[in-house]
N, C-alpha and C. Protein backbone atom coordinates (compact mmCIF):
# COMPACT_ATOMS: atom_id res chain seq x y z
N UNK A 1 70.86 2.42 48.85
CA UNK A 1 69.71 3.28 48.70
C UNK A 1 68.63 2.84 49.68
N UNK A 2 68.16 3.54 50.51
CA UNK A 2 67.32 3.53 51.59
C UNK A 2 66.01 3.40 51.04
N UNK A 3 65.15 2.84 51.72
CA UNK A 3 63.76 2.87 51.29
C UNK A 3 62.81 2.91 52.51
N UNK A 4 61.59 3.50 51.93
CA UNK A 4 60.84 4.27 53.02
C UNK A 4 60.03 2.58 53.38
N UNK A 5 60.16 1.65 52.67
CA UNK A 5 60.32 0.32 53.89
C UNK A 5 60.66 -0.22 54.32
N UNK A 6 62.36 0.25 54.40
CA UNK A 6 63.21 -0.12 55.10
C UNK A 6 62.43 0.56 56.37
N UNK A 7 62.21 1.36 56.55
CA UNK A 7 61.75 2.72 57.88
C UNK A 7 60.77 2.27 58.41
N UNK A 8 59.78 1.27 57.19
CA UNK A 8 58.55 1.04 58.35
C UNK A 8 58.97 -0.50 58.89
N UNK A 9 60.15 -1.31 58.65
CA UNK A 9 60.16 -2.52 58.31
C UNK A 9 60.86 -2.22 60.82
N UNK A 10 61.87 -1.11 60.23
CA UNK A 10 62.25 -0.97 61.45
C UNK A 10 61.25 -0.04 62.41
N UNK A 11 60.64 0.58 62.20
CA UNK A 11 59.24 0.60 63.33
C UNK A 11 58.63 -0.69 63.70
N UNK A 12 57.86 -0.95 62.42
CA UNK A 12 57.23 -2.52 63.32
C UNK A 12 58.51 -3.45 64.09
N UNK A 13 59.53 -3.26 63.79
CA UNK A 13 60.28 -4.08 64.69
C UNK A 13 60.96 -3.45 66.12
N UNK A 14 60.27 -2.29 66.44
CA UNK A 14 59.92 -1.86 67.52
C UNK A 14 61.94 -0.55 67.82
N UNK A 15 62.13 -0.45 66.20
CA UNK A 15 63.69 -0.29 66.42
C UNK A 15 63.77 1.11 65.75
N UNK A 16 64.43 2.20 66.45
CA UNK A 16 63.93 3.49 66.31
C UNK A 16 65.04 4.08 65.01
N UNK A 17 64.09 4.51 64.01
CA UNK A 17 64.87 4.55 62.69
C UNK A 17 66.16 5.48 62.80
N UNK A 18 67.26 5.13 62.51
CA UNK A 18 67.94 6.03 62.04
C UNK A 18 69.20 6.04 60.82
N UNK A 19 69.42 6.71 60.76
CA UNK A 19 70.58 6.61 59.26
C UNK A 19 71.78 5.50 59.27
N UNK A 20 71.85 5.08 60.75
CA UNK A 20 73.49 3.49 60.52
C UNK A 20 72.21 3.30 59.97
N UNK A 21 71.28 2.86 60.96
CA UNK A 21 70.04 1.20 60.68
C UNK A 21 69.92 1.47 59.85
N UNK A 22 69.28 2.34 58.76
CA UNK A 22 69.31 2.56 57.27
C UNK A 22 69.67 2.21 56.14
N UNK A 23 71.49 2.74 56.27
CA UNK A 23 72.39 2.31 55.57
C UNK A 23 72.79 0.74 55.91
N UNK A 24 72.71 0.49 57.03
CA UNK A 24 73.24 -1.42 57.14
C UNK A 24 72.06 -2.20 56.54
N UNK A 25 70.88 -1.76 56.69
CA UNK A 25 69.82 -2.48 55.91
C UNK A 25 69.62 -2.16 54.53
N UNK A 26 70.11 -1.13 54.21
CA UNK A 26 70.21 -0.94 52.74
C UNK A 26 71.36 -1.83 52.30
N UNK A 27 72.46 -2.02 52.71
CA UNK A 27 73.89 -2.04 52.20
C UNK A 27 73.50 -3.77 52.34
N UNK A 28 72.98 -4.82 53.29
CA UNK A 28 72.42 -5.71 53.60
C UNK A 28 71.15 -5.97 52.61
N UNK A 29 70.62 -5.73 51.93
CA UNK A 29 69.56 -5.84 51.35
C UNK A 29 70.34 -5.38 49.82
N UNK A 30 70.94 -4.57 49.37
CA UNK A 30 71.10 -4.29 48.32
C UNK A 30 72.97 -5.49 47.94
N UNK A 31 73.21 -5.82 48.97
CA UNK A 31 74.68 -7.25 49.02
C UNK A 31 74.55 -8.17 49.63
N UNK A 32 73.50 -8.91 49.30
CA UNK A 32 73.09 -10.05 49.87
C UNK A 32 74.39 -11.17 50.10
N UNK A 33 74.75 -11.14 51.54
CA UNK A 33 75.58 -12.38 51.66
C UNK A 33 77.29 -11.23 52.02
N UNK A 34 76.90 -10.04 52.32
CA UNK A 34 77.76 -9.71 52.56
C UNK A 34 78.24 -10.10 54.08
N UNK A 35 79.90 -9.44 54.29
CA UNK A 35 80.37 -9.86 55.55
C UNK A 35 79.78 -8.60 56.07
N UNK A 36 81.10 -8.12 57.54
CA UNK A 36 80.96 -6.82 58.08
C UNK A 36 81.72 -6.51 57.48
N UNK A 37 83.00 -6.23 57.04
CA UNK A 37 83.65 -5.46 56.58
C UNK A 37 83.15 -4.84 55.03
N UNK A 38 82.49 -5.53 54.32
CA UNK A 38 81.92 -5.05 53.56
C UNK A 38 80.68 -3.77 53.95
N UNK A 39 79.88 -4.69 54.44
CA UNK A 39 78.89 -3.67 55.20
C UNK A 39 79.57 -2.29 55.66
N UNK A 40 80.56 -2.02 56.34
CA UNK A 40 81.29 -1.42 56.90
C UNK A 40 81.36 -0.39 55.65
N UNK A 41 82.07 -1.05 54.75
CA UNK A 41 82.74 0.09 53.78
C UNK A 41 81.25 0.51 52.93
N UNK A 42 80.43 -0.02 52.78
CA UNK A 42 79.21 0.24 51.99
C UNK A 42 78.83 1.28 53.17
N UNK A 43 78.53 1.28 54.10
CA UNK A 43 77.79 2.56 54.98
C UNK A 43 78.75 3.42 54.82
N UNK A 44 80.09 3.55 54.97
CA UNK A 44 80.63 4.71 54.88
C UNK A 44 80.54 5.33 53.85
N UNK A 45 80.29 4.40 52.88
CA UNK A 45 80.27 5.43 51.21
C UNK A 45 79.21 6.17 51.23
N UNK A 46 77.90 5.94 52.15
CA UNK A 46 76.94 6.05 52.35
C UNK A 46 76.38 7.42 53.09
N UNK A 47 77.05 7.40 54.19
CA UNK A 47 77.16 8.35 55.38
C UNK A 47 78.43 9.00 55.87
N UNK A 48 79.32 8.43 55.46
CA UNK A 48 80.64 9.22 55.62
C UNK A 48 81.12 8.55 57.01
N UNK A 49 81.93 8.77 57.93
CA UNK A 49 83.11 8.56 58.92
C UNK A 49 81.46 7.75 59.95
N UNK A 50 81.94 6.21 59.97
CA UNK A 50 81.02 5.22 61.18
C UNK A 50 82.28 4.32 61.70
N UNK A 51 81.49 4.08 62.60
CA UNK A 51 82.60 3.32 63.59
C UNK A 51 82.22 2.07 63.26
N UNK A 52 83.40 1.16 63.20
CA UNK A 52 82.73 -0.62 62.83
C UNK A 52 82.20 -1.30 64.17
N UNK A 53 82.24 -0.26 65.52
CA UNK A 53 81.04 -0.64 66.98
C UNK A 53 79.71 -0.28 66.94
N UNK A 54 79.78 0.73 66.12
CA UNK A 54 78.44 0.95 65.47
C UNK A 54 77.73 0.15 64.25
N UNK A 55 78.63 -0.12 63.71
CA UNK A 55 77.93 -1.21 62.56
C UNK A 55 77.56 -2.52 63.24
N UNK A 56 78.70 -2.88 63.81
CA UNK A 56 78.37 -4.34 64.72
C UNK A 56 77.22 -4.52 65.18
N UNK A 57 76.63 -3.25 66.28
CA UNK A 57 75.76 -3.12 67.61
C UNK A 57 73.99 -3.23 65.99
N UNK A 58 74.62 -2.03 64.89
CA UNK A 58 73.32 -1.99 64.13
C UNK A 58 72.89 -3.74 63.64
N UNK A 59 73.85 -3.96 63.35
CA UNK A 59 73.63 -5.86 62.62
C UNK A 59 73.43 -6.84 64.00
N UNK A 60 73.69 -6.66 64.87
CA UNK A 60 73.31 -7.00 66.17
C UNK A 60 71.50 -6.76 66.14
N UNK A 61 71.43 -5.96 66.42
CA UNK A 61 70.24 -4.94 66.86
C UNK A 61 68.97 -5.81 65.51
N UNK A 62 69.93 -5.41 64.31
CA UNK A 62 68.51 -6.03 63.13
C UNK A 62 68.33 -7.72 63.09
N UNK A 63 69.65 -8.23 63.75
CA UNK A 63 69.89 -9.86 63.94
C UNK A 63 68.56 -9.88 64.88
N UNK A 64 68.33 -9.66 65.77
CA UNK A 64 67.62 -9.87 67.01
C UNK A 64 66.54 -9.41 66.80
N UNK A 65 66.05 -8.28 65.94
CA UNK A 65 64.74 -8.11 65.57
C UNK A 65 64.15 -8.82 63.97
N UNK A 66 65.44 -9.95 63.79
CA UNK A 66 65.00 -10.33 62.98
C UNK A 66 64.41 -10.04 61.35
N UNK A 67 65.32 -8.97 61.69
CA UNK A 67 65.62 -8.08 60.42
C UNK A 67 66.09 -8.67 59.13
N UNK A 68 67.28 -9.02 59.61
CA UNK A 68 68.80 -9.43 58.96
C UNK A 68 68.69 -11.22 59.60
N UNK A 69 69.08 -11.71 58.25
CA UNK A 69 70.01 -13.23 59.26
C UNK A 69 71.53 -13.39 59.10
N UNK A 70 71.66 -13.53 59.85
CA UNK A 70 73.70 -13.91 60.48
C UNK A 70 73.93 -15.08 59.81
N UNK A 71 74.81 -15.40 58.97
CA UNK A 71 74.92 -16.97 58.80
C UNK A 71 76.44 -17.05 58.86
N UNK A 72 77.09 -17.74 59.25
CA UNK A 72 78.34 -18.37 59.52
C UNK A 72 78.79 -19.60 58.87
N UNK A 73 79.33 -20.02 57.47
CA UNK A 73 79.71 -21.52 57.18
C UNK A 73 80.98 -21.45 57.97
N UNK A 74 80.90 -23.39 58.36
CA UNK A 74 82.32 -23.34 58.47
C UNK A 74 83.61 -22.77 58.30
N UNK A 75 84.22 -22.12 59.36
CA UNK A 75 85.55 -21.77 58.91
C UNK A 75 85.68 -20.13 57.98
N UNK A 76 83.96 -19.66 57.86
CA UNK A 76 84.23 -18.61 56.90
C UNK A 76 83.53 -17.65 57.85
N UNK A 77 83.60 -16.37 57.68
CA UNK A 77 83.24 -15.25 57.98
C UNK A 77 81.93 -14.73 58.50
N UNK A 78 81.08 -13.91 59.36
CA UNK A 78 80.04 -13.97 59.45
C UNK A 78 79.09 -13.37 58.07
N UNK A 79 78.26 -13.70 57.64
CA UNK A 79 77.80 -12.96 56.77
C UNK A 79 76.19 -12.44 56.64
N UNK A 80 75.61 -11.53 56.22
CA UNK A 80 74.32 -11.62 56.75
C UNK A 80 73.62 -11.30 55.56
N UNK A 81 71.97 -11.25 55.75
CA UNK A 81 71.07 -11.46 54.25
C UNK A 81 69.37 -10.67 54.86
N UNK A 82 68.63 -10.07 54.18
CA UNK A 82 67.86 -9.88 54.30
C UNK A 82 66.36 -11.10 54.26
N UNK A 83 66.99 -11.75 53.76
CA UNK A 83 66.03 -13.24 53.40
C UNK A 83 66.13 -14.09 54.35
N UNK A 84 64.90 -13.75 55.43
CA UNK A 84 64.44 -14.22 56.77
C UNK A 84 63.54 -14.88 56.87
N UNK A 85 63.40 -16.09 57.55
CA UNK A 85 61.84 -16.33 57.95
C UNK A 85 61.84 -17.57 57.05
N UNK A 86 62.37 -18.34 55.78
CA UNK A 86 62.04 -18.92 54.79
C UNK A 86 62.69 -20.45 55.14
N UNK A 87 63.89 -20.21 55.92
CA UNK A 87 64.33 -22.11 56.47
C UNK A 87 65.00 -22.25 55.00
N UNK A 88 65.82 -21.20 54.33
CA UNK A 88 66.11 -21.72 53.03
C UNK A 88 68.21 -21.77 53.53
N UNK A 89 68.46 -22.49 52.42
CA UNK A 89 69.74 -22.99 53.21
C UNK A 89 70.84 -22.32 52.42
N UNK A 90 72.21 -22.88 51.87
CA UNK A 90 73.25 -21.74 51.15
C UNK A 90 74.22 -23.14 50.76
N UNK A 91 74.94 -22.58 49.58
CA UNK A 91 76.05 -23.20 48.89
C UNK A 91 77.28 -22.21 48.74
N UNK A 92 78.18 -22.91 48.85
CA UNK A 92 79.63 -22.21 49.40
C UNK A 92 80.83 -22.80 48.60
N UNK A 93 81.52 -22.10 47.76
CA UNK A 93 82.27 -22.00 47.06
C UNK A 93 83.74 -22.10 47.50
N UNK A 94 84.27 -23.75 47.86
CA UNK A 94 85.35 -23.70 48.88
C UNK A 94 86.89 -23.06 47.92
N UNK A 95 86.41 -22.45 46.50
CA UNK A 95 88.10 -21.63 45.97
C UNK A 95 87.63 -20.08 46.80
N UNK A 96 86.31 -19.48 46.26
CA UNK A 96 86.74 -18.15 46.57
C UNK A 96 85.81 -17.76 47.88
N UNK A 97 84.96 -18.84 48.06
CA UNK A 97 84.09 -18.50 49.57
C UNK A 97 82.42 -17.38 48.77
N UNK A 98 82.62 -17.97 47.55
CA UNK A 98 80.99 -16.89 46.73
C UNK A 98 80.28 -18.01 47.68
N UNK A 99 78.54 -17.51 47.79
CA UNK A 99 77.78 -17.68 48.35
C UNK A 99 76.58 -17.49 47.73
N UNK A 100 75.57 -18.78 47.65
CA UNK A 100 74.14 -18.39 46.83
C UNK A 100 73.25 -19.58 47.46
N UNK A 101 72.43 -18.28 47.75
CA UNK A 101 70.93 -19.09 48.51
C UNK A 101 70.53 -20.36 47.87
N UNK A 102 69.79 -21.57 48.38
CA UNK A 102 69.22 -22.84 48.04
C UNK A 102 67.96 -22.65 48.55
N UNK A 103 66.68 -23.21 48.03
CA UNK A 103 65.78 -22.83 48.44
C UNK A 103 65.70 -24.40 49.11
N UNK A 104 65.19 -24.37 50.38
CA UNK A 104 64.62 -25.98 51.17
C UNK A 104 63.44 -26.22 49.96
N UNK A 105 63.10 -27.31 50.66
CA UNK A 105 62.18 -28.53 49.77
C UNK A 105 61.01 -27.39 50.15
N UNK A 106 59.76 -27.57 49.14
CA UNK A 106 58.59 -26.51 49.43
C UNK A 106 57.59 -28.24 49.47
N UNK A 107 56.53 -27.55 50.64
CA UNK A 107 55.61 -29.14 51.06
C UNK A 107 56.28 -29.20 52.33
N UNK A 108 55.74 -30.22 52.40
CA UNK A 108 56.81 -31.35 53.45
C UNK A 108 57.92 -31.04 53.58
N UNK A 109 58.65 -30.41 54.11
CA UNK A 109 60.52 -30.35 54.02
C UNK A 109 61.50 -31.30 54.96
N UNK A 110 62.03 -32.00 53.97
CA UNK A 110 62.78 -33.50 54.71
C UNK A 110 63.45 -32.71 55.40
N UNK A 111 64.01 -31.79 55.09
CA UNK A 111 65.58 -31.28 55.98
C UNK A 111 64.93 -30.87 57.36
N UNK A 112 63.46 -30.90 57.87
CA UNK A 112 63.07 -30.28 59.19
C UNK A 112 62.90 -31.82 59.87
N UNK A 113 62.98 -32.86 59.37
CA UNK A 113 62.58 -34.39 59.71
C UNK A 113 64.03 -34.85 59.93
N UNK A 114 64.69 -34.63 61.49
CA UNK A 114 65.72 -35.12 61.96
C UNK A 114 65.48 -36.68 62.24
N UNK A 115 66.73 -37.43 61.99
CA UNK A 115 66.47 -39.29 62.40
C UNK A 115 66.43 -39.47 63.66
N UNK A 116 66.89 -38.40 64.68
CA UNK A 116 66.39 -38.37 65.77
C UNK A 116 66.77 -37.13 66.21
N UNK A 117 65.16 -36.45 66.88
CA UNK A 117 65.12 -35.45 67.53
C UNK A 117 65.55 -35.04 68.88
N UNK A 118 65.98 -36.18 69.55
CA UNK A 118 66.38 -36.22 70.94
C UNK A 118 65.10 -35.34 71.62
N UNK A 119 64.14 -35.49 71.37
CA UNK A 119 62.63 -35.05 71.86
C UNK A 119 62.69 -33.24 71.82
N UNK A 120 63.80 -33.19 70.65
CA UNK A 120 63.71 -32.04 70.45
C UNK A 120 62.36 -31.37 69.39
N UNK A 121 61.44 -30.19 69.68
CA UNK A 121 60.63 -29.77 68.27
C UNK A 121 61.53 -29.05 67.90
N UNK A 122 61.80 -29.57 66.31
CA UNK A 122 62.71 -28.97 65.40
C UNK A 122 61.76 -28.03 64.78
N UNK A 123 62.49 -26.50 64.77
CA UNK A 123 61.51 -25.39 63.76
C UNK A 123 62.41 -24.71 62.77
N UNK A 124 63.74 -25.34 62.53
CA UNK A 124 64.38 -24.82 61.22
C UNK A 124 65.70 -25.64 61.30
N UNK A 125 66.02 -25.66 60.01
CA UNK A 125 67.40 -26.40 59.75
C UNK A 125 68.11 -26.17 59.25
N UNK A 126 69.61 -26.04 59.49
CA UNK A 126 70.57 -25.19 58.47
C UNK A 126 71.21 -25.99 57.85
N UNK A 127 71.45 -26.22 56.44
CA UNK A 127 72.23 -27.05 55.62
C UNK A 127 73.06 -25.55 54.44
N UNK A 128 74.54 -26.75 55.02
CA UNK A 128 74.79 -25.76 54.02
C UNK A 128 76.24 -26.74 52.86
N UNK A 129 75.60 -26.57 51.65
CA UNK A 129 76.15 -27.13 50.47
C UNK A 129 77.94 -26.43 50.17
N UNK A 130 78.26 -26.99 50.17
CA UNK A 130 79.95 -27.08 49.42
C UNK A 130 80.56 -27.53 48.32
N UNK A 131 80.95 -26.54 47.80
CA UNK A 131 81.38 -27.48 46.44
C UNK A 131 82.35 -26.20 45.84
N UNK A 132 82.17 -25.96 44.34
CA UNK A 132 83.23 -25.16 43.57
C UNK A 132 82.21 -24.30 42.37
N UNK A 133 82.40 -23.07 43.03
CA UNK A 133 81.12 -22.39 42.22
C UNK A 133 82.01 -22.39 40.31
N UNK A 134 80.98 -22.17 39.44
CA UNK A 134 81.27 -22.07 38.32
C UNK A 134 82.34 -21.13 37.70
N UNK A 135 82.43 -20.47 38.27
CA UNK A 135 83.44 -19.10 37.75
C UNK A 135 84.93 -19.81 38.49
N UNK A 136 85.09 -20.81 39.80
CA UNK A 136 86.32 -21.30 39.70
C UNK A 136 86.56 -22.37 38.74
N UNK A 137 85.22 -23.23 38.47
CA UNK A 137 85.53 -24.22 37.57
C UNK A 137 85.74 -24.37 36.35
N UNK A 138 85.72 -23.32 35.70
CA UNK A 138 85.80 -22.71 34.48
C UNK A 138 87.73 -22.32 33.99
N UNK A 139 88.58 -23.08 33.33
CA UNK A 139 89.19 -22.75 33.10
C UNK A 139 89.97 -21.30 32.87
N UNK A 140 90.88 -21.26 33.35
CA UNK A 140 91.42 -19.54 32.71
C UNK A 140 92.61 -19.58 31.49
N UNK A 141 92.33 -19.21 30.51
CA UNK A 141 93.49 -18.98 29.93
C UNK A 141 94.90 -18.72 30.16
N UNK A 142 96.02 -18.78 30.44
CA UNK A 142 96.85 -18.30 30.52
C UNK A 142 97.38 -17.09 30.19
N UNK A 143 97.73 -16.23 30.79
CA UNK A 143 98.10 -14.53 30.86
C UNK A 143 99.03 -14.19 30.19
């Protein structure tokens, strides 16, 4: 479901509205942590027959205006999130690959305080947690 700030979110970002950008920022905003192929099938339910060069170029396009963030764990899929700008990090579920935001330290944030910067200025840090989300750790009955 589109929203009329999704429309102004892509004006101020200088990116000329139209119905993909719409639907990928809706479908992105309403499945946080989705891949492309998801995205993919969410716009089509959306708009009917899109090309996945067109979805790419739109998640491209909102990556770079800083729309959308791209995140990549190890070894897993690209995935992207409307929750930009915050330096907040992610935990990753190595049975089924679920995914849920961590918020960084608020204050001071150790994770921006590298042991050495190599005279680099550090302005964000990506950590990302691994482990076994609850729904694998949870026994199953037998069928």
């Amino acid at each position: 479901m589109t929203t009329t700030a999704d429309a102004s979110a892509l004006r101020e970002a200088s990116l000329r509205v139209t119905r993909p950008r719409l639907a990928v920022l809706a479908a992105v905003r309403e499945h946080p942590h989705a891949d492309t192929d998801q995205v993919i099938g969410l716009v089509r339910a959306e708009l009917g027959t899109v090309s996945h060069q067109a979805v790419y170029d739109v998640l491209r396009a909102l990556s770079d205006a800083g729309l959308v963030r791209r995140i990549q764990p190890a070894g897993a899929t690209a995935r992207y999130e409307v929750r930009v700008g915050d330096n907040h990090h992610h935990v990753v579920c190595r049975s089924c690959g679920a995914i849920a935001d961590v918020d960084c330290a608020v204050g001071h944030a150790p994770c921006l305080t590298a042991s050495d910067s190599h005279g680099f200025v550090v302005d964000e840090a990506e950590v990302v947690y691994w482990g076994t989300c609850p729904t694998c750790t949870t026994p199953h009955p037998p069928q």
